[in-house]
C-alpha atoms as a PDB file:
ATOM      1  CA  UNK A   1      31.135 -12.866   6.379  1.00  0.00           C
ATOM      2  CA  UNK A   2      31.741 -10.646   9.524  1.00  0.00           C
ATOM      3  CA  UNK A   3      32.371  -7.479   7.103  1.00  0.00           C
ATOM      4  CA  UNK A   4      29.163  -8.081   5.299  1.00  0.00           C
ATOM      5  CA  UNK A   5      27.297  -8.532   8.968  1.00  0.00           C
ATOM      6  CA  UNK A   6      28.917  -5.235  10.199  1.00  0.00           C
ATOM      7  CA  UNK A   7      28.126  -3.681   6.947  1.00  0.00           C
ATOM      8  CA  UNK A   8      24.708  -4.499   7.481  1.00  0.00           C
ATOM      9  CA  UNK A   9      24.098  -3.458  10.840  1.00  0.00           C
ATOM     10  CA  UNK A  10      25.791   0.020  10.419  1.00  0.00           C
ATOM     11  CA  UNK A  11      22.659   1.598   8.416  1.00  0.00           C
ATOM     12  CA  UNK A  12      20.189   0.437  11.460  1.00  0.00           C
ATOM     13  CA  UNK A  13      22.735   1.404  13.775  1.00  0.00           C
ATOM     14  CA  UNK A  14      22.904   4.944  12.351  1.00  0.00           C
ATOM     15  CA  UNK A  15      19.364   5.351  12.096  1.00  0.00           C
ATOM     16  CA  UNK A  16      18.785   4.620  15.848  1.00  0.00           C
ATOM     17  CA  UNK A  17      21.712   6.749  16.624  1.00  0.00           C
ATOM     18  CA  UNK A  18      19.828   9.772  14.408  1.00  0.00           C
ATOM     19  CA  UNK A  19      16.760   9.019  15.889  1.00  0.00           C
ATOM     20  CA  UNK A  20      17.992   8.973  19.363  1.00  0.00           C
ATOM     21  CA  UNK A  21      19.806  12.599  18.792  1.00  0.00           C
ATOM     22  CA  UNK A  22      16.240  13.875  17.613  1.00  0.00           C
ATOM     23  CA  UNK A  23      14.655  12.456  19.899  1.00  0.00           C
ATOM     24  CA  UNK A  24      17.518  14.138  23.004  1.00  0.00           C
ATOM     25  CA  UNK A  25      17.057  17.382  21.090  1.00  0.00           C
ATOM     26  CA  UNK A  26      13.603  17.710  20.641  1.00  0.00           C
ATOM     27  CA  UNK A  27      12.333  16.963  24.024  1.00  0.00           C
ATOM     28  CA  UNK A  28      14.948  19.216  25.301  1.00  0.00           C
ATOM     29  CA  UNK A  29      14.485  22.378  23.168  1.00  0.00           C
ATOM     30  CA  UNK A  30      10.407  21.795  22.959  1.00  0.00           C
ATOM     31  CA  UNK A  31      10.654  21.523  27.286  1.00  0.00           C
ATOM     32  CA  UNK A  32       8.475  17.900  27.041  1.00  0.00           C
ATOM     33  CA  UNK A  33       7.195  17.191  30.058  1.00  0.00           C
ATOM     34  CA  UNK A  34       9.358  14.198  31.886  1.00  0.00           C
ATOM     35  CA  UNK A  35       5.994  12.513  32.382  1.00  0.00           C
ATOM     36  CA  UNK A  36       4.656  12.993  28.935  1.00  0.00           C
ATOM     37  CA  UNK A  37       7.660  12.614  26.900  1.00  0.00           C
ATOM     38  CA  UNK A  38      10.843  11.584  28.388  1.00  0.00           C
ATOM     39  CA  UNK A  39      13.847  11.461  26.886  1.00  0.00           C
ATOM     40  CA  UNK A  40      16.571   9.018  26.074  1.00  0.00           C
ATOM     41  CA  UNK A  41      18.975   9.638  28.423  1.00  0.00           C
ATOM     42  CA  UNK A  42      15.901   9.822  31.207  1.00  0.00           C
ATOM     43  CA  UNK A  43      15.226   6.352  29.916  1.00  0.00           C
ATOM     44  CA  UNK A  44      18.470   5.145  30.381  1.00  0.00           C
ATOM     45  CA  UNK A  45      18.680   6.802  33.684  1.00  0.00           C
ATOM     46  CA  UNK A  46      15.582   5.184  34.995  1.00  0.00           C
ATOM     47  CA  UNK A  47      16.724   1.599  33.389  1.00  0.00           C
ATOM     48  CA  UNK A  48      19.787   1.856  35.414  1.00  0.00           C
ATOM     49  CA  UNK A  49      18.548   2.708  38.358  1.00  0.00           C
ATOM     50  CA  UNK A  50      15.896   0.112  38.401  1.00  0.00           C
ATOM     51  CA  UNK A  51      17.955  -2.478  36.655  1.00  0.00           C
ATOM     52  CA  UNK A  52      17.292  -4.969  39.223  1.00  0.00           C
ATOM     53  CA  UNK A  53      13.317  -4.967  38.992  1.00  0.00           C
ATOM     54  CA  UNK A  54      13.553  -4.385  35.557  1.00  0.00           C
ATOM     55  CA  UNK A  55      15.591  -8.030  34.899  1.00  0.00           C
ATOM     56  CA  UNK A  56      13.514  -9.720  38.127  1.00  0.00           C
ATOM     57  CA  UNK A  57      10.501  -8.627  35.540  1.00  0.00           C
ATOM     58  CA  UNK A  58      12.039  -9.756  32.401  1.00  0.00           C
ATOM     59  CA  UNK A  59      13.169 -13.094  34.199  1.00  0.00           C
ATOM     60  CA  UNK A  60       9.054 -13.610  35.405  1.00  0.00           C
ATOM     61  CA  UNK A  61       7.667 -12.480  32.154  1.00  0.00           C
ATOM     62  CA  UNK A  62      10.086 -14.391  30.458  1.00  0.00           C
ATOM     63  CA  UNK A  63       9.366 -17.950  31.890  1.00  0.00           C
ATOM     64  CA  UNK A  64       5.696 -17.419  31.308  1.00  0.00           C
ATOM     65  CA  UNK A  65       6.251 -16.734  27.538  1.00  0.00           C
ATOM     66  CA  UNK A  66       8.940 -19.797  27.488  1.00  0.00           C
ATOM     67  CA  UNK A  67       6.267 -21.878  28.854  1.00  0.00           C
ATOM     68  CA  UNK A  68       3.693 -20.828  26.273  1.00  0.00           C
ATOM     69  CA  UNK A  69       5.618 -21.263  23.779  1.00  0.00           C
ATOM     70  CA  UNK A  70       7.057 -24.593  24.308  1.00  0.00           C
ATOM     71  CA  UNK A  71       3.397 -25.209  24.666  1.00  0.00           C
ATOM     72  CA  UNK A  72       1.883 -24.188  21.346  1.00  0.00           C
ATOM     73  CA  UNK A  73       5.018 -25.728  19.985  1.00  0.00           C
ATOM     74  CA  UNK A  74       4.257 -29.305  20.972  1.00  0.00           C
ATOM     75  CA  UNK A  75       0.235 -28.706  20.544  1.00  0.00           C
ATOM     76  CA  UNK A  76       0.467 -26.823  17.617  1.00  0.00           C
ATOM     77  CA  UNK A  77       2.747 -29.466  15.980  1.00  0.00           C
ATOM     78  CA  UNK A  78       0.709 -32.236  16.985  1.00  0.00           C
ATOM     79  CA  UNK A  79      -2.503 -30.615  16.069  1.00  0.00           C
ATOM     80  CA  UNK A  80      -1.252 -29.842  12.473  1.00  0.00           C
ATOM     81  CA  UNK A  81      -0.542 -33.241  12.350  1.00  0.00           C
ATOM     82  CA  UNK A  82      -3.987 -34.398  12.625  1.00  0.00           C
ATOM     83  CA  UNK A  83      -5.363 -32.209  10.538  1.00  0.00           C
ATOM     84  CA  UNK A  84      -3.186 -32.840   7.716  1.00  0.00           C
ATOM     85  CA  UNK A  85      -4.419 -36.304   8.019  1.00  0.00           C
ATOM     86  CA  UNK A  86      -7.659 -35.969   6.459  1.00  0.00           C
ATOM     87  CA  UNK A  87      -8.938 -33.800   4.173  1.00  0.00           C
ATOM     88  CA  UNK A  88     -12.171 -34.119   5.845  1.00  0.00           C
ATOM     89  CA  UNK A  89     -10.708 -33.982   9.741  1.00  0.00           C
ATOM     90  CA  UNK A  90      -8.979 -30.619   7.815  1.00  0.00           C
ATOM     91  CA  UNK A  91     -12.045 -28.767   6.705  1.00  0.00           C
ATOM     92  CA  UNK A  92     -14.236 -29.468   9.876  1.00  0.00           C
ATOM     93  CA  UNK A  93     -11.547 -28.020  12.450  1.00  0.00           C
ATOM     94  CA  UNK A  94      -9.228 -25.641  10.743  1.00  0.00           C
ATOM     95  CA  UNK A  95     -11.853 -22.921  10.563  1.00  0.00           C
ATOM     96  CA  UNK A  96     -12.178 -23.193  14.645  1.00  0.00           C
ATOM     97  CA  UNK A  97      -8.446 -22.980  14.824  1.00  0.00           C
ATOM     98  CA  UNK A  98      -8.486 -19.005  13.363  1.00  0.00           C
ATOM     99  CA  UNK A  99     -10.827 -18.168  16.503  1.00  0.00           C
ATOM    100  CA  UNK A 100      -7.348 -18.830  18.630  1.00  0.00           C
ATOM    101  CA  UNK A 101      -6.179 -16.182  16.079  1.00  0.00           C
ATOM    102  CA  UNK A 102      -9.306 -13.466  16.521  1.00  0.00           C
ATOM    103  CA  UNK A 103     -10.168 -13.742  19.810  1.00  0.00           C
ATOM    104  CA  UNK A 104      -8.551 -10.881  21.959  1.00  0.00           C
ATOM    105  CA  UNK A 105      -7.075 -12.340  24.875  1.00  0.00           C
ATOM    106  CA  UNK A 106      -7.621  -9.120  27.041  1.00  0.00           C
ATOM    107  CA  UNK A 107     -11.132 -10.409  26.838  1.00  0.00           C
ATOM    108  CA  UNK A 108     -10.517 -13.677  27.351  1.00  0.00           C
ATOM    109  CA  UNK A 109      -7.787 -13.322  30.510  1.00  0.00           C
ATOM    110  CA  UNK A 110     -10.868 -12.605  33.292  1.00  0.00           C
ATOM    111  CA  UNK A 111     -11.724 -16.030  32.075  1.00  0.00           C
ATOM    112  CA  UNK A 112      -8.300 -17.890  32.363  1.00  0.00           C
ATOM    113  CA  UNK A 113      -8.119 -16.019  35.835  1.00  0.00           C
ATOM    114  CA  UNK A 114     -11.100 -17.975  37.072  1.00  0.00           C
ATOM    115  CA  UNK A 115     -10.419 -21.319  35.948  1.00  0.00           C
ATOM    116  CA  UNK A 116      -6.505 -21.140  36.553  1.00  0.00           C
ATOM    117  CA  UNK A 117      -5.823 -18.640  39.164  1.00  0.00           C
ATOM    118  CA  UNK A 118      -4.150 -15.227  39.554  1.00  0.00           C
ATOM    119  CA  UNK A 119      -0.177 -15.602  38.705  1.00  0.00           C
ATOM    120  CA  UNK A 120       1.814 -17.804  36.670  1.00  0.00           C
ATOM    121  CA  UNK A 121       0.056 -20.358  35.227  1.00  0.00           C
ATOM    122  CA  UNK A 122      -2.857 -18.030  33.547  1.00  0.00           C
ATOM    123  CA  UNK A 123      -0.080 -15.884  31.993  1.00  0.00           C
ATOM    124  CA  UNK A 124       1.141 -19.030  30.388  1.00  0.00           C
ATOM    125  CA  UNK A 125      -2.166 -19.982  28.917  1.00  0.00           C
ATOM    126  CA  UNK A 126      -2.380 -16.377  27.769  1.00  0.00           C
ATOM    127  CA  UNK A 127       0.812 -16.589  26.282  1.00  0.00           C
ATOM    128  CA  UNK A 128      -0.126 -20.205  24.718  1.00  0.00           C
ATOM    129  CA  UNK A 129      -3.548 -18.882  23.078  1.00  0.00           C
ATOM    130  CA  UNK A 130      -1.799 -15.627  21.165  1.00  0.00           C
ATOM    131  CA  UNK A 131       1.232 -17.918  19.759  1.00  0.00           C
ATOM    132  CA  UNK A 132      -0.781 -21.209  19.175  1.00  0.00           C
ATOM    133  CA  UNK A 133      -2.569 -20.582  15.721  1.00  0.00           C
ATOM    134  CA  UNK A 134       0.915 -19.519  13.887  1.00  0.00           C
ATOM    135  CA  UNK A 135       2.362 -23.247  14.786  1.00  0.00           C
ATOM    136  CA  UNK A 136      -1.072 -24.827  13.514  1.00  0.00           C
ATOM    137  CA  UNK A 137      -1.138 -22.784  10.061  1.00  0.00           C
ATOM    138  CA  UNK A 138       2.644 -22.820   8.943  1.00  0.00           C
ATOM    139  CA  UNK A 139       2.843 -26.337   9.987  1.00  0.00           C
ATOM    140  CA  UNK A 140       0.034 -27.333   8.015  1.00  0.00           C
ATOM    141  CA  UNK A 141       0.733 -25.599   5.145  1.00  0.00           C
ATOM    142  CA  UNK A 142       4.662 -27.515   5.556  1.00  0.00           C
ATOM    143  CA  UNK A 143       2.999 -30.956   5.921  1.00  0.00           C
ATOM    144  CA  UNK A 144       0.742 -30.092   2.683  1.00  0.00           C
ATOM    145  CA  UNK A 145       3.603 -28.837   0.401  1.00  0.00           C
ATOM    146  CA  UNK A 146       5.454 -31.593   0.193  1.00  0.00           C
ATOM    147  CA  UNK A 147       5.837 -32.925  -3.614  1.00  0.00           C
ATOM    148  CA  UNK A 148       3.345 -34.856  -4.946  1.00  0.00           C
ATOM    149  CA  UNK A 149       6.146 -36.908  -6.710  1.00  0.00           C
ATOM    150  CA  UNK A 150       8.155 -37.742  -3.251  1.00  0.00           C
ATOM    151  CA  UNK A 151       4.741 -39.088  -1.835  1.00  0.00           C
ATOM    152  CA  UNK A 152       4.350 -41.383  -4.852  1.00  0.00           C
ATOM    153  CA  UNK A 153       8.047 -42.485  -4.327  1.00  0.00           C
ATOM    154  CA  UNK A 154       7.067 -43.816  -0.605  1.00  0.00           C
ATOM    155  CA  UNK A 155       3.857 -45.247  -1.778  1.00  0.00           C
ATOM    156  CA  UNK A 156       5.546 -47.429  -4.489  1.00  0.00           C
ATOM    157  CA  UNK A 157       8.033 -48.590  -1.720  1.00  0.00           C
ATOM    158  CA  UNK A 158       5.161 -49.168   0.866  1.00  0.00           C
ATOM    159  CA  UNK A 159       6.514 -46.745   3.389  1.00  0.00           C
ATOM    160  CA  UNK A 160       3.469 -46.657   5.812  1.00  0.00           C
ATOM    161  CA  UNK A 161       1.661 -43.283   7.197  1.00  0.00           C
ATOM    162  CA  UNK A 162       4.047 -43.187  10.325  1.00  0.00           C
ATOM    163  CA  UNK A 163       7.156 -43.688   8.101  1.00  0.00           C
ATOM    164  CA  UNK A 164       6.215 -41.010   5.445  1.00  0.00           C
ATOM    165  CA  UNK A 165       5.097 -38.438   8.173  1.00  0.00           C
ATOM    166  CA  UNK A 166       8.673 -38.957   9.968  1.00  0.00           C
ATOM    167  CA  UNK A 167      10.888 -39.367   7.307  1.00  0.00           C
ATOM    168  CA  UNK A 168       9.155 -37.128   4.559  1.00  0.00           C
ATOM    169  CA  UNK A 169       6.608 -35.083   5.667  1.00  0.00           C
ATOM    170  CA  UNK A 170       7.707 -33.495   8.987  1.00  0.00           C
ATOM    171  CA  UNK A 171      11.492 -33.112   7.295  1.00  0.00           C
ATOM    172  CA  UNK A 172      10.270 -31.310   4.553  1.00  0.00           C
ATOM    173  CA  UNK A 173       7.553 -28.978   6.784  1.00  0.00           C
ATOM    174  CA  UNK A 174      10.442 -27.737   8.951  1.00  0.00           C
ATOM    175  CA  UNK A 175      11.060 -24.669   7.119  1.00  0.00           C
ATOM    176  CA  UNK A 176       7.689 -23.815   7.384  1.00  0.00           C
ATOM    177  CA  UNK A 177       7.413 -24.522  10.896  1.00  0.00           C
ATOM    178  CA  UNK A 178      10.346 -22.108  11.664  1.00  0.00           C
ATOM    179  CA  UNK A 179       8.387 -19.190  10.317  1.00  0.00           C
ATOM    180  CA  UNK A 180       5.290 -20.145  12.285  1.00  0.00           C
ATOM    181  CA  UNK A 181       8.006 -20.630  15.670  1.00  0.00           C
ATOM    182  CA  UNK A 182       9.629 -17.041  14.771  1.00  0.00           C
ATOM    183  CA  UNK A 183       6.088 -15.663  14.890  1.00  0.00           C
ATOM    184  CA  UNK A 184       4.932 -17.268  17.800  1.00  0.00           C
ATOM    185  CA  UNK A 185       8.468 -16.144  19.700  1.00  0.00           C
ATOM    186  CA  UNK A 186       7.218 -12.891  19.339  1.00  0.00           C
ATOM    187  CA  UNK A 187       3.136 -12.946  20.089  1.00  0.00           C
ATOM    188  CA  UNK A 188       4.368 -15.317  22.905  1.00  0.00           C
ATOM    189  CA  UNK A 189       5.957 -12.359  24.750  1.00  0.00           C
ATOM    190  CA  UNK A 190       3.228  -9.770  23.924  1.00  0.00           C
ATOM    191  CA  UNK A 191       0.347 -13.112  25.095  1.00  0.00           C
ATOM    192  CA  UNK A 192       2.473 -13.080  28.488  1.00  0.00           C
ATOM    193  CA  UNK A 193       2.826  -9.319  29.037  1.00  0.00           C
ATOM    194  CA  UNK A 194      -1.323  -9.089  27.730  1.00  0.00           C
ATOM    195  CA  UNK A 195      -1.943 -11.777  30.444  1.00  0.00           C
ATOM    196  CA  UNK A 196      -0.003  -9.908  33.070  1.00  0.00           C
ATOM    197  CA  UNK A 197      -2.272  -7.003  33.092  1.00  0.00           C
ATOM    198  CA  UNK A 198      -5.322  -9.283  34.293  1.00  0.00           C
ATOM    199  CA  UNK A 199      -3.519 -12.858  35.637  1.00  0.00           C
ATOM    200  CA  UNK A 200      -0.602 -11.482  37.070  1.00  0.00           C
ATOM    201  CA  UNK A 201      -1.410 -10.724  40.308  1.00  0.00           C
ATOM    202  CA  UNK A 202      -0.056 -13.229  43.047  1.00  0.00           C
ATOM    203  CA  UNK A 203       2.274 -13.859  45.361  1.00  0.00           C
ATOM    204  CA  UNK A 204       4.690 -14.271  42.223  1.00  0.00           C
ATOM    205  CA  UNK A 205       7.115 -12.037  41.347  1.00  0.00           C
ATOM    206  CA  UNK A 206       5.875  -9.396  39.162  1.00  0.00           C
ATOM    207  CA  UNK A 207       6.437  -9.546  35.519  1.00  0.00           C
ATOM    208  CA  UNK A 208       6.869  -6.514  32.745  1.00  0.00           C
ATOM    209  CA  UNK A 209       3.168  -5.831  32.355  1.00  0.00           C
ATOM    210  CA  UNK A 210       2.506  -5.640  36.321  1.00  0.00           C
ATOM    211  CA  UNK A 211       5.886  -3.179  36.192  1.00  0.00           C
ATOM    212  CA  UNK A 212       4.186  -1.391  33.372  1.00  0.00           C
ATOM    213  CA  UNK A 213       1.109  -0.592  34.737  1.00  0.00           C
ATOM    214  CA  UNK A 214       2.580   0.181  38.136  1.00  0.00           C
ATOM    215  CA  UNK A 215       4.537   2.812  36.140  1.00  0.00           C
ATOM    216  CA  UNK A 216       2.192   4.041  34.372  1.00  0.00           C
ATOM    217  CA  UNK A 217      -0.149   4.836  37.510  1.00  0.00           C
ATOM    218  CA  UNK A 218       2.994   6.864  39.340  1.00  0.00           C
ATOM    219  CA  UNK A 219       3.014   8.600  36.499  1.00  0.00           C
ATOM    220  CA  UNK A 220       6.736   7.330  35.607  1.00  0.00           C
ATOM    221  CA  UNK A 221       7.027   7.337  32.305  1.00  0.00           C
ATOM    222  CA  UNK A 222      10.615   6.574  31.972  1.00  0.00           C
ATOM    223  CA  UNK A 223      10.391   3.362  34.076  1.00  0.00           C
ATOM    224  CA  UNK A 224       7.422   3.088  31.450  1.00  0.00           C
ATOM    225  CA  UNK A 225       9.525   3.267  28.661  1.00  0.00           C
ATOM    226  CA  UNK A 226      12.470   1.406  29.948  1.00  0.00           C
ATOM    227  CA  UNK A 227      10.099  -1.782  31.154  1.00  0.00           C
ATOM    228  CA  UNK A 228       8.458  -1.439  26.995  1.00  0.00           C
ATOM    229  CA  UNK A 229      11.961  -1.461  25.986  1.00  0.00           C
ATOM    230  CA  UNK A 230      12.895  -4.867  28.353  1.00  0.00           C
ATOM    231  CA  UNK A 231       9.947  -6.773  26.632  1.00  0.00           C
ATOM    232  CA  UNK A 232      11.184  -5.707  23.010  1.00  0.00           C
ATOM    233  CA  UNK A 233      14.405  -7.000  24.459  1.00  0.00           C
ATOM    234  CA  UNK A 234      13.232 -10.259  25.574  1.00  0.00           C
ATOM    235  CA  UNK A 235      11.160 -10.894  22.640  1.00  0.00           C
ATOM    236  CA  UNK A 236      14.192 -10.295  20.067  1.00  0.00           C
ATOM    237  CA  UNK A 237      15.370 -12.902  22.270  1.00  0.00           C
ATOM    238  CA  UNK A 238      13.708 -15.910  22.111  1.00  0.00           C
ATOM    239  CA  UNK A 239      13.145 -14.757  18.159  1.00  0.00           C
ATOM    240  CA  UNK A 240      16.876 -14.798  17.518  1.00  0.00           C
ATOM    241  CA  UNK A 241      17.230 -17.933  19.636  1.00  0.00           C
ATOM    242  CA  UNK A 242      14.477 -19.538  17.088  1.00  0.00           C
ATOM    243  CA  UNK A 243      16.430 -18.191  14.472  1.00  0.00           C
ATOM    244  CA  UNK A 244      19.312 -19.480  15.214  1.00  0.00           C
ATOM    245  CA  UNK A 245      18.207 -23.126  15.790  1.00  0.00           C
ATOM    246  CA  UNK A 246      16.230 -23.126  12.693  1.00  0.00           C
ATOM    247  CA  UNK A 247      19.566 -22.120  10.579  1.00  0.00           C
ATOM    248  CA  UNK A 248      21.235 -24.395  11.979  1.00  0.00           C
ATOM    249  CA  UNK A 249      18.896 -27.367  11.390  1.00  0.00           C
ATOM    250  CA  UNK A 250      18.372 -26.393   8.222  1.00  0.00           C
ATOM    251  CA  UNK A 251      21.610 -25.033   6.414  1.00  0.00           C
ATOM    252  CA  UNK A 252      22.837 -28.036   5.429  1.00  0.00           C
ATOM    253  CA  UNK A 253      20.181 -29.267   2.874  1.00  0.00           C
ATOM    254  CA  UNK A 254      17.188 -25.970   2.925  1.00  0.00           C
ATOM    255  CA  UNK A 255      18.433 -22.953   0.605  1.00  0.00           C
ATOM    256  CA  UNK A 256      16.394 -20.426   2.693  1.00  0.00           C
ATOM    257  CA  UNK A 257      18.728 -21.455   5.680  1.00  0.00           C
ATOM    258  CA  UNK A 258      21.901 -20.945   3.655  1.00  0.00           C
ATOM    259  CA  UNK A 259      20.257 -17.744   1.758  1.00  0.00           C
ATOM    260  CA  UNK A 260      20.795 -19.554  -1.694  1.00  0.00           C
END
């Protein structure tokens, strides 16, 4: 197993080392400007030196996307649930459920500034609109694949709603709801960092979108870079950490845990 996971990350790991090379090269020999195009190693440079914002960032930006997340977890679930309930409950609301999907959040931040406040908690919400509608619609669709069959089974034993929904339904909806929790890991991170450029102005520490635009307005583009490639960072993060709980929960019994 651990040759066939090196195996598989040496072709990546090649690639970004080619890339990288190019990238070294051609900003060198074309004379890029440092604030247009800076290159690797000025990247790394600037990373290094401001290592310490860069993490105090991360750390902020990060708790606001944790906190949206666990959010649209628990109302996504929970919403899913009722719709699945009725047919008729399903086609009234689920349309209103894609507007969470459409509706750009940079529009909607001014909004979540005035009824929340500058800082923390409007990031969150931010963060908790842009992941919510993945939860709701991989959910669903869990709860509504289950085998027509297995729901006859429980009937003709007289399992009531509560029992089937615990014991058969939400079991057999968790591999669907880790694909909608791997998406939202991600658009939970970019909600937060979106938020940040409106909300995130307080007396709270500042997160990666306050450090980006600060960068970007000195003109330092390799802070820039470095504070894109923290959020990337953070967001593989909490994806791999969803990951990783959903394989575990579901190796023993799901085949697209165990890759059967």
């Amino acid at each position: 197993m651990k040759t066939e996971a090196l195996r598989s990350a040496l072709a990546p790991l090649a690639a970004l080392a080619i890339l990288l090379v190019l990238w070294e090269s051609l900003t060198r020999l074309l004379a890029i400007p440092l604030w247009l195009l800076p290159p690797p190693s000025a990247i790394a440079a600037a990373g290094a030196r401001d290592a310490s914002t860069l993490l105090g960032a991360a750390i902020t930006t990060g708790r606001s996307a944790l906190v949206g997340f666990g959010l649209s977890t628990v109302v996504g679930v929970l919403a899913a649930i009722i719709l699945a309930s009725s047919r008729l409950l399903e086609r009234a609301l689920y349309p209103y459920t894609l507007f969470l999907q459409t509706v750009p959040i940079v529009a909607v931040a001014p909004l979540l500034v005035l009824w929340f406040g500058p800082g923390a908690r409007a990031v969150a919400i931010s963060s908790f609109i842009v992941s919510l509608f993945p939860v709701i619609a991989n959910t669903l669709s869990g709860l509504r694949s289950v085998e027509p069959p297995l729901r006859d089974l429980f009937r003709l034993y007289g399992a009531r709603r509560v029992a089937r929904l615990w014991k058969l339904e939400l079991p057999a909806s968790l591999p669907h709801l880790f694909t909608g929790l791997r998406i939202a890991s991600g658009l939970a991170v970019i909600g937060a960092i979106v938020g940040e450029f409106v909300a995130g102005f307080s007396e709270d520490a500042a997160g990666l979108g306050i450090l980006v635009l600060s960068a970007y307005r000195q003109l330092r583009t390799d802070l820039l870079f470095a504070a894109v490639l923290a959020a990337s960072v953070l967001g593989l993060v909490l994806f791999g950490a969803v990951s990783l709980t959903g394989s575990r929960l579901l190796r023993r019994w799901h085949p697209s845990a165990s890759g059967s």
